[in-house]
PDB file of N, CA and C in Angstrom:
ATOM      1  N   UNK A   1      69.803  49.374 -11.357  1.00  0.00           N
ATOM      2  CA  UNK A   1      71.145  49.790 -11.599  1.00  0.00           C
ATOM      3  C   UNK A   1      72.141  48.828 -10.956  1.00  0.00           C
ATOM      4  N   UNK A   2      71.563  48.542 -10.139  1.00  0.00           N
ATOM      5  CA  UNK A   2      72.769  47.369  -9.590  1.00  0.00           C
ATOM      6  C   UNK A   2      73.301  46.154 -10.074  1.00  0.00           C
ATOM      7  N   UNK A   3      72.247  45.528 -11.578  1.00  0.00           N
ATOM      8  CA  UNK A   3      72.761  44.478 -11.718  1.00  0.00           C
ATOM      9  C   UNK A   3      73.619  45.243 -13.024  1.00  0.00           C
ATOM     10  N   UNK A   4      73.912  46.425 -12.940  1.00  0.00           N
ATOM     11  CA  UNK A   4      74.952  46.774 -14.342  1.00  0.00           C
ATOM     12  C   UNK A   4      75.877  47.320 -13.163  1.00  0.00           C
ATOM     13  N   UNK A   5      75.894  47.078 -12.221  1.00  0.00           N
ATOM     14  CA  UNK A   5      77.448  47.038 -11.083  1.00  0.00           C
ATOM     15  C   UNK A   5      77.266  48.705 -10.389  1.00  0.00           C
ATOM     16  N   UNK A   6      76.320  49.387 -10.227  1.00  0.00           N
ATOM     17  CA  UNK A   6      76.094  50.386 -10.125  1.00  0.00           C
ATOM     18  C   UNK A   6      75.665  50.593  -8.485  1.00  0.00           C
ATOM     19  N   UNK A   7      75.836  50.842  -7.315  1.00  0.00           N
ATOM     20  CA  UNK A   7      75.680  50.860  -5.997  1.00  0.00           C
ATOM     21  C   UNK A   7      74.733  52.596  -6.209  1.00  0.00           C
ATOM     22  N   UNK A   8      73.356  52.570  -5.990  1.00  0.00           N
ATOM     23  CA  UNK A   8      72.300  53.729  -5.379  1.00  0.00           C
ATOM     24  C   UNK A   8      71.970  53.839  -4.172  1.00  0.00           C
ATOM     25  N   UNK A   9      72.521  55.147  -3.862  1.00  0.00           N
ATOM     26  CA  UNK A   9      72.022  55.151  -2.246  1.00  0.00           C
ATOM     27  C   UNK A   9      70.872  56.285  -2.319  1.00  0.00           C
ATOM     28  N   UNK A  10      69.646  56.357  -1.755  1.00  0.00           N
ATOM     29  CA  UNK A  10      68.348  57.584  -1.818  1.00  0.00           C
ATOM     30  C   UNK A  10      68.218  57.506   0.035  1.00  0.00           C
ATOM     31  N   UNK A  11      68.104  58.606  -0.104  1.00  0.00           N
ATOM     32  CA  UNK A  11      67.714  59.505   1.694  1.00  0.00           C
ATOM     33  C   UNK A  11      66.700  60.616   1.261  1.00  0.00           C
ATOM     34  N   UNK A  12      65.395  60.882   2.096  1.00  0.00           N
ATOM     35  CA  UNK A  12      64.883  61.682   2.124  1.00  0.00           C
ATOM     36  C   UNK A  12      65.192  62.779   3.513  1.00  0.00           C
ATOM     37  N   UNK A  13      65.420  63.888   3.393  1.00  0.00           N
ATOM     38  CA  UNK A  13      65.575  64.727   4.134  1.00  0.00           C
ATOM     39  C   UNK A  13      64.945  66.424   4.023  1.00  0.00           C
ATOM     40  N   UNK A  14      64.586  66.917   4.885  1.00  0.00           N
ATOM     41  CA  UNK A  14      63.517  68.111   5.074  1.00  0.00           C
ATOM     42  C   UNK A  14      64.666  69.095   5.367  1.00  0.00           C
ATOM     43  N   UNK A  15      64.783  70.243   4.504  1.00  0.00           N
ATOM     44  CA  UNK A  15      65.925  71.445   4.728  1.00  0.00           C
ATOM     45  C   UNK A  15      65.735  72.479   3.462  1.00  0.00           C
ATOM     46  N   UNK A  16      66.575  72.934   3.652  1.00  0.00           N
ATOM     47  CA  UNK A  16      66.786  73.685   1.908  1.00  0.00           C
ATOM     48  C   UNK A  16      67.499  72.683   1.861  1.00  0.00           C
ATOM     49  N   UNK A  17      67.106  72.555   0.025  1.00  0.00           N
ATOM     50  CA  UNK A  17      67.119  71.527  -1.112  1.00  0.00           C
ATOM     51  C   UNK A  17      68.625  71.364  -0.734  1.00  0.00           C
ATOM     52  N   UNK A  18      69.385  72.837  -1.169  1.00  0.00           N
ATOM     53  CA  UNK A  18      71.319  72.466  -1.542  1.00  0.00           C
ATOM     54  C   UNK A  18      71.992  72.197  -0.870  1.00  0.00           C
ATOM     55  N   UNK A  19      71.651  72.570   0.632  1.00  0.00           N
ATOM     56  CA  UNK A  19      72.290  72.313   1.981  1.00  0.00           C
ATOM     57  C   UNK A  19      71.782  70.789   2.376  1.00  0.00           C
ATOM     58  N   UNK A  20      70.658  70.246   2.199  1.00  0.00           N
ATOM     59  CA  UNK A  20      70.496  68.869   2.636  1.00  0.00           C
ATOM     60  C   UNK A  20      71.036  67.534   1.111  1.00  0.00           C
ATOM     61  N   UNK A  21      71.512  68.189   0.093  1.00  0.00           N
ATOM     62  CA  UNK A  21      72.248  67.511  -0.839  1.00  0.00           C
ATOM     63  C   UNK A  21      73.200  67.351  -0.972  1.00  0.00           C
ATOM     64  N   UNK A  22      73.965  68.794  -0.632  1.00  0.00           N
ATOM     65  CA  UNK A  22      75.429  68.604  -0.110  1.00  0.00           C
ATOM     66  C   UNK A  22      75.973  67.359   1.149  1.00  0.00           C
ATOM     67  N   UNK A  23      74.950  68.051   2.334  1.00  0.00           N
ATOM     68  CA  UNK A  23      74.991  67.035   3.605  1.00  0.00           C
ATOM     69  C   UNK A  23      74.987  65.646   3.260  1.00  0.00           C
ATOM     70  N   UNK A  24      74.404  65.535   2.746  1.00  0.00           N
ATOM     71  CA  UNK A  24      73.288  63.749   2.446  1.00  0.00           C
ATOM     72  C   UNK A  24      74.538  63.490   1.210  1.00  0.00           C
ATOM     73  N   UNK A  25      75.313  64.025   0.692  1.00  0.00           N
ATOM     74  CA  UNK A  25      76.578  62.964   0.050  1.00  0.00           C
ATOM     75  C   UNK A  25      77.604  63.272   0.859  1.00  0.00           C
ATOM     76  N   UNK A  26      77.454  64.011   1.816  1.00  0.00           N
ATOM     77  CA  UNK A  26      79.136  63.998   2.924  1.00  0.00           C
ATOM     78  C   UNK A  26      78.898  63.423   3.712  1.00  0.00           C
ATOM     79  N   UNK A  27      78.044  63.055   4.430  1.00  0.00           N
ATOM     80  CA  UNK A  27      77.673  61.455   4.883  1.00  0.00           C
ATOM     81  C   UNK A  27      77.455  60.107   4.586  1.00  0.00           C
ATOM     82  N   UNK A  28      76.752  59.825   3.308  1.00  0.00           N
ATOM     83  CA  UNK A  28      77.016  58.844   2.826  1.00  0.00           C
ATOM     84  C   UNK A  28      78.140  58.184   1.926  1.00  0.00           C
ATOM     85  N   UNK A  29      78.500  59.099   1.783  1.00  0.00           N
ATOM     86  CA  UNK A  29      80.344  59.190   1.485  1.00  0.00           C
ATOM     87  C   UNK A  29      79.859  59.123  -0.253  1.00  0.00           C
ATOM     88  N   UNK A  30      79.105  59.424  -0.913  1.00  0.00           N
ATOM     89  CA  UNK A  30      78.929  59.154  -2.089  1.00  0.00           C
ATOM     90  C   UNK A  30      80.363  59.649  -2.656  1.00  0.00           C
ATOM     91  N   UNK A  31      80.266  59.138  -4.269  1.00  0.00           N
ATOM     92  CA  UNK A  31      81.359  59.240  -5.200  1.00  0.00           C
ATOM     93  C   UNK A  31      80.626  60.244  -6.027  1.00  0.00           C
ATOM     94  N   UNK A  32      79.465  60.329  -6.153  1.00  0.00           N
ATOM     95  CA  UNK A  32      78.828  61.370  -7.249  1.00  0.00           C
ATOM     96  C   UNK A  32      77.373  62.230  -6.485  1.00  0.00           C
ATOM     97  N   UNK A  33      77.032  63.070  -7.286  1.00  0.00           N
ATOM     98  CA  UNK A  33      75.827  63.673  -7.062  1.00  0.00           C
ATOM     99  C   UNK A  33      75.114  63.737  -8.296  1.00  0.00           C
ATOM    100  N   UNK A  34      74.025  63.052  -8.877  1.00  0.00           N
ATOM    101  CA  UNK A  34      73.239  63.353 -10.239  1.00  0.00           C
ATOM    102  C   UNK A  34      72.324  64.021  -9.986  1.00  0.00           C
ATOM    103  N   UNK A  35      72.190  65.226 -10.458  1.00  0.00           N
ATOM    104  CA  UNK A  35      70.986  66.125 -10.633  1.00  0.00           C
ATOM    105  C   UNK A  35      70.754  66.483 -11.973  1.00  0.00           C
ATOM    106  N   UNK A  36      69.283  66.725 -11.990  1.00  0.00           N
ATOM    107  CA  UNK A  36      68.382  67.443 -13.260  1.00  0.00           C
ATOM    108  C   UNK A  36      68.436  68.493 -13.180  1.00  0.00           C
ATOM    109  N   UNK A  37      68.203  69.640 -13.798  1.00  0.00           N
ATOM    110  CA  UNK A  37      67.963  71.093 -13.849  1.00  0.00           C
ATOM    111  C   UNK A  37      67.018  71.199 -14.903  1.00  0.00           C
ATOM    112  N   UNK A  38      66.076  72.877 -14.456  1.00  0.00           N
ATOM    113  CA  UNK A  38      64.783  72.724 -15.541  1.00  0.00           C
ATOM    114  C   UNK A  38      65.819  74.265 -15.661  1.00  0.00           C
ATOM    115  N   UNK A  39      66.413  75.044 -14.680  1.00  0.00           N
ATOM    116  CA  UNK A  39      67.075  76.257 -15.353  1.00  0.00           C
ATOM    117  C   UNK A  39      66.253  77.693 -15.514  1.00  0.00           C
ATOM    118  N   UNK A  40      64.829  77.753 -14.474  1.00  0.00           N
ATOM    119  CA  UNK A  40      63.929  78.334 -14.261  1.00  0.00           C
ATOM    120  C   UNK A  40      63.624  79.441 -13.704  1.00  0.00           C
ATOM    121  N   UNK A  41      65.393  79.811 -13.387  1.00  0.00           N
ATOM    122  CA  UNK A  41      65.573  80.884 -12.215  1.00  0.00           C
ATOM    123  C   UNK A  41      65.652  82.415 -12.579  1.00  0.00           C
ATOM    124  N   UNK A  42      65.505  82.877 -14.108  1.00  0.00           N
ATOM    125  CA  UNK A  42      65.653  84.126 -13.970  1.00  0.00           C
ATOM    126  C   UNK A  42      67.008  84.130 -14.712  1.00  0.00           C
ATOM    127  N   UNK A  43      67.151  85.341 -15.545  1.00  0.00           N
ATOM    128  CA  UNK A  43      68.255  85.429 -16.218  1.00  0.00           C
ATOM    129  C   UNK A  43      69.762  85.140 -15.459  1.00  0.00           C
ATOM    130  N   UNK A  44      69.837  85.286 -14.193  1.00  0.00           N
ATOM    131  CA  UNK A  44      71.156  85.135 -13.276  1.00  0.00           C
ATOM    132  C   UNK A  44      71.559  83.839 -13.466  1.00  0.00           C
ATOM    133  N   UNK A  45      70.660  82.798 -14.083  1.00  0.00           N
ATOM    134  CA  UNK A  45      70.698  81.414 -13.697  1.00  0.00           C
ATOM    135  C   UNK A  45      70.379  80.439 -15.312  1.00  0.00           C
ATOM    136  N   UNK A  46      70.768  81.080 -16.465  1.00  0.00           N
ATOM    137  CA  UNK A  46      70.653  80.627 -17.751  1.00  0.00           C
ATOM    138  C   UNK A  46      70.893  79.674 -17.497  1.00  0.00           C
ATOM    139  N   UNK A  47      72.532  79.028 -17.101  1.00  0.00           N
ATOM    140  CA  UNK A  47      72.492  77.864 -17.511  1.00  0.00           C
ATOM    141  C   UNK A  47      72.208  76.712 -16.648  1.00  0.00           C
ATOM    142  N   UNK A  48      71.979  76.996 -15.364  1.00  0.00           N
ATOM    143  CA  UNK A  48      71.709  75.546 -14.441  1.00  0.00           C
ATOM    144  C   UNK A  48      70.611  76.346 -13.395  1.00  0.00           C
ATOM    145  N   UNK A  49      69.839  75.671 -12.688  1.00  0.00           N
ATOM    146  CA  UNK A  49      68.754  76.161 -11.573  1.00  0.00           C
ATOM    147  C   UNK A  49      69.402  76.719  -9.928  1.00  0.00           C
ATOM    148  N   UNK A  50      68.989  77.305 -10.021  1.00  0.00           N
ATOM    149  CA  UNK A  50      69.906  77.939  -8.029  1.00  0.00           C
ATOM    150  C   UNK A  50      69.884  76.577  -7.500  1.00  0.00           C
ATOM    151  N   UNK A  51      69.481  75.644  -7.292  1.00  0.00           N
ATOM    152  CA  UNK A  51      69.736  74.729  -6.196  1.00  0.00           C
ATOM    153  C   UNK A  51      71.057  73.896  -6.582  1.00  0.00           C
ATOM    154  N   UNK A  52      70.727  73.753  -7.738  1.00  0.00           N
ATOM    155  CA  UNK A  52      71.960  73.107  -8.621  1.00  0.00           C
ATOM    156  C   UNK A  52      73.281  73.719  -9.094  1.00  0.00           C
ATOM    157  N   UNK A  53      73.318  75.429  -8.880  1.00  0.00           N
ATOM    158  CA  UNK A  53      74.378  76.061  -9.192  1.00  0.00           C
ATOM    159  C   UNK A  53      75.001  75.886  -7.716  1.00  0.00           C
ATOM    160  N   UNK A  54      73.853  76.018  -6.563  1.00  0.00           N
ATOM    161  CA  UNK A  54      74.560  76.250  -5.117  1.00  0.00           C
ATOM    162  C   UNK A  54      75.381  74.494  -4.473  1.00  0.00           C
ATOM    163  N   UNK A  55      74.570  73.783  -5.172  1.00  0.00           N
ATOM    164  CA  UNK A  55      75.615  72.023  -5.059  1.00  0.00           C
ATOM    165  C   UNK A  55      76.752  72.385  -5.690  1.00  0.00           C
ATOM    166  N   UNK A  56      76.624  72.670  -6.870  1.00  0.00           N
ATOM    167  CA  UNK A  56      77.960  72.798  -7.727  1.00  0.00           C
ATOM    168  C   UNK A  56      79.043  73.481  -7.032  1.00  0.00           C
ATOM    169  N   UNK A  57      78.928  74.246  -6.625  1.00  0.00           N
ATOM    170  CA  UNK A  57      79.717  75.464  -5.595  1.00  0.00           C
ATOM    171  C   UNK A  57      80.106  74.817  -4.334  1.00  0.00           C
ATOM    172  N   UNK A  58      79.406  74.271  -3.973  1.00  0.00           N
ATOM    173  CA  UNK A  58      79.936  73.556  -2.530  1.00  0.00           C
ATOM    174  C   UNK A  58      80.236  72.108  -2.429  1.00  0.00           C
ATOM    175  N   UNK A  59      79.807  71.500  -3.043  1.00  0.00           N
ATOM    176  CA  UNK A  59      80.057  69.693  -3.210  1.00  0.00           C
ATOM    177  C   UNK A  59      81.434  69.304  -2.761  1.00  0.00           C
ATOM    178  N   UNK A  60      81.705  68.467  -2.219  1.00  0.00           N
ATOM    179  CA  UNK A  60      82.832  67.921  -1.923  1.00  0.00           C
ATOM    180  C   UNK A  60      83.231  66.980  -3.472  1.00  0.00           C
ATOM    181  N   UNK A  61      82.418  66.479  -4.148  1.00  0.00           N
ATOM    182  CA  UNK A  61      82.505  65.183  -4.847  1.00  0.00           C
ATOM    183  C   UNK A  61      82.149  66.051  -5.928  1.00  0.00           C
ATOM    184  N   UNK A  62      82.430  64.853  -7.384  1.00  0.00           N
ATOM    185  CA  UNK A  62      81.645  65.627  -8.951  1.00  0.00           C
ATOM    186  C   UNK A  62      80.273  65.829  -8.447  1.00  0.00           C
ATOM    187  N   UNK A  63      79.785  66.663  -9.123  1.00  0.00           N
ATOM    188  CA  UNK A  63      78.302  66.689  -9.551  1.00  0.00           C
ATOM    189  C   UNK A  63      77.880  66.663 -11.117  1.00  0.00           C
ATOM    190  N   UNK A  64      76.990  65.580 -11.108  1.00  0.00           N
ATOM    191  CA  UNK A  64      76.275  65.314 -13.188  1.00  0.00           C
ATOM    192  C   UNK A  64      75.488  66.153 -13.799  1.00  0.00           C
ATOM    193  N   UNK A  65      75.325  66.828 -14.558  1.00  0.00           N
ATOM    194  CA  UNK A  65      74.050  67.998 -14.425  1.00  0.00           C
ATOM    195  C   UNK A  65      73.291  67.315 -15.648  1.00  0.00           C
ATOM    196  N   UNK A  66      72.288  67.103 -15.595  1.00  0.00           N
ATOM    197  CA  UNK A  66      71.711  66.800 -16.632  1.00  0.00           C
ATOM    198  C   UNK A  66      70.422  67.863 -16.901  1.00  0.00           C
ATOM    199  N   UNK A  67      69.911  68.084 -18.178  1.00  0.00           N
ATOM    200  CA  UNK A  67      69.138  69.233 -18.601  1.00  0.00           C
ATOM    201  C   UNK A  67      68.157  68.248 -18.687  1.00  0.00           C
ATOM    202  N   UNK A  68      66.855  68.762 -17.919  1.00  0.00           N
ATOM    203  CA  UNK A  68      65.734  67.768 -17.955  1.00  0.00           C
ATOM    204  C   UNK A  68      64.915  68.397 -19.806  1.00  0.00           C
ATOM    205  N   UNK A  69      64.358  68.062 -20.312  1.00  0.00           N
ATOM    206  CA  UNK A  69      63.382  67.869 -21.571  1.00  0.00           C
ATOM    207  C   UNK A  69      62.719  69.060 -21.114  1.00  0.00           C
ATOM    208  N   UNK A  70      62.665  69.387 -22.654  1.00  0.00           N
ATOM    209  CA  UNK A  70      61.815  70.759 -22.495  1.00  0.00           C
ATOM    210  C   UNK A  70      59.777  70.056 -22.071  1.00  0.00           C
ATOM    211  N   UNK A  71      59.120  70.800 -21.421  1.00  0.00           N
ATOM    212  CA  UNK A  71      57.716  69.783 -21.571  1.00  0.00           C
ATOM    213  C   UNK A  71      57.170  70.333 -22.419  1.00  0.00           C
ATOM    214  N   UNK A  72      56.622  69.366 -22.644  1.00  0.00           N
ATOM    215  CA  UNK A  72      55.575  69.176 -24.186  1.00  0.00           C
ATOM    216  C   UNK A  72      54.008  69.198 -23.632  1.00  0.00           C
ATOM    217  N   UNK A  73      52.829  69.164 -24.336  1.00  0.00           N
ATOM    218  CA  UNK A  73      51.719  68.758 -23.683  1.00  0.00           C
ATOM    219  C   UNK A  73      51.874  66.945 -23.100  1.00  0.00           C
ATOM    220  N   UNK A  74      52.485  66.569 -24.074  1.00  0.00           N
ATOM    221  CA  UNK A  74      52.401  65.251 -23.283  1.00  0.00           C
ATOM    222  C   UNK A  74      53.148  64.638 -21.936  1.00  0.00           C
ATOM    223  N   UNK A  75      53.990  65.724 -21.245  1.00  0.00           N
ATOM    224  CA  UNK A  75      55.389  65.461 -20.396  1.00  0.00           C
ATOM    225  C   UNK A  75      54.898  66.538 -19.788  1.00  0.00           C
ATOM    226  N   UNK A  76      53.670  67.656 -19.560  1.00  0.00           N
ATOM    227  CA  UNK A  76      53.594  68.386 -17.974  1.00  0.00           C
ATOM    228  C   UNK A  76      53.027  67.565 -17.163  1.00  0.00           C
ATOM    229  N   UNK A  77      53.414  68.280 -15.892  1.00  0.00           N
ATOM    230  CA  UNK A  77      52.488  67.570 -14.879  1.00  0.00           C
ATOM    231  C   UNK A  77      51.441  68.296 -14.823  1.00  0.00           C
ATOM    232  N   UNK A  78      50.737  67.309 -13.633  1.00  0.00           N
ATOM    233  CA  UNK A  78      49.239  67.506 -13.855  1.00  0.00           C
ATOM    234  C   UNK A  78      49.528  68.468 -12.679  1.00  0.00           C
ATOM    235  N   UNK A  79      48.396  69.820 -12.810  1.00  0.00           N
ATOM    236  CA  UNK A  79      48.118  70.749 -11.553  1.00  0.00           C
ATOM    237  C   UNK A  79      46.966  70.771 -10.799  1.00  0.00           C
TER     238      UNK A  79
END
């Protein structure tokens, strides 16, 4: 991504997921947050996944939501 002018910053951090995503772009001062959603949560949560509704809600910055692909046999993971 960088040679299309694009600056990625990745941190791994151990917490709940929404609270260490929120944190980890109010420190690195990000401009965005991109997340996937599979949307898995139970009718309360049709359109985006709890971790991703609870960023959305608290973020200082945009957040991207992108809808990950429904899986197919060829796109599960392996168990």
């Amino acid at each position: 991504m960088k040679s299309k002018g694009v600056n990625v910053k990745t941190k791994v951090a151990i917490g709940k997921a929404r609270e260490e995503i929120v944190k980890a772009a109010d420190e690195l001062k990000v401009d965005l947050i991109a997340m996937s959603t599979h949307g898995r949560s139970g009718l309360s949560r049709l359109t985006f996944g709890s971790i991703t509704d609870k960023v959305l809600r608290t973020a200082n910055v945009p957040v991207l939501v992108v809808r990950a692909p429904k899986e197919t046999e060829n796109t599960k993971p392996a168990r």
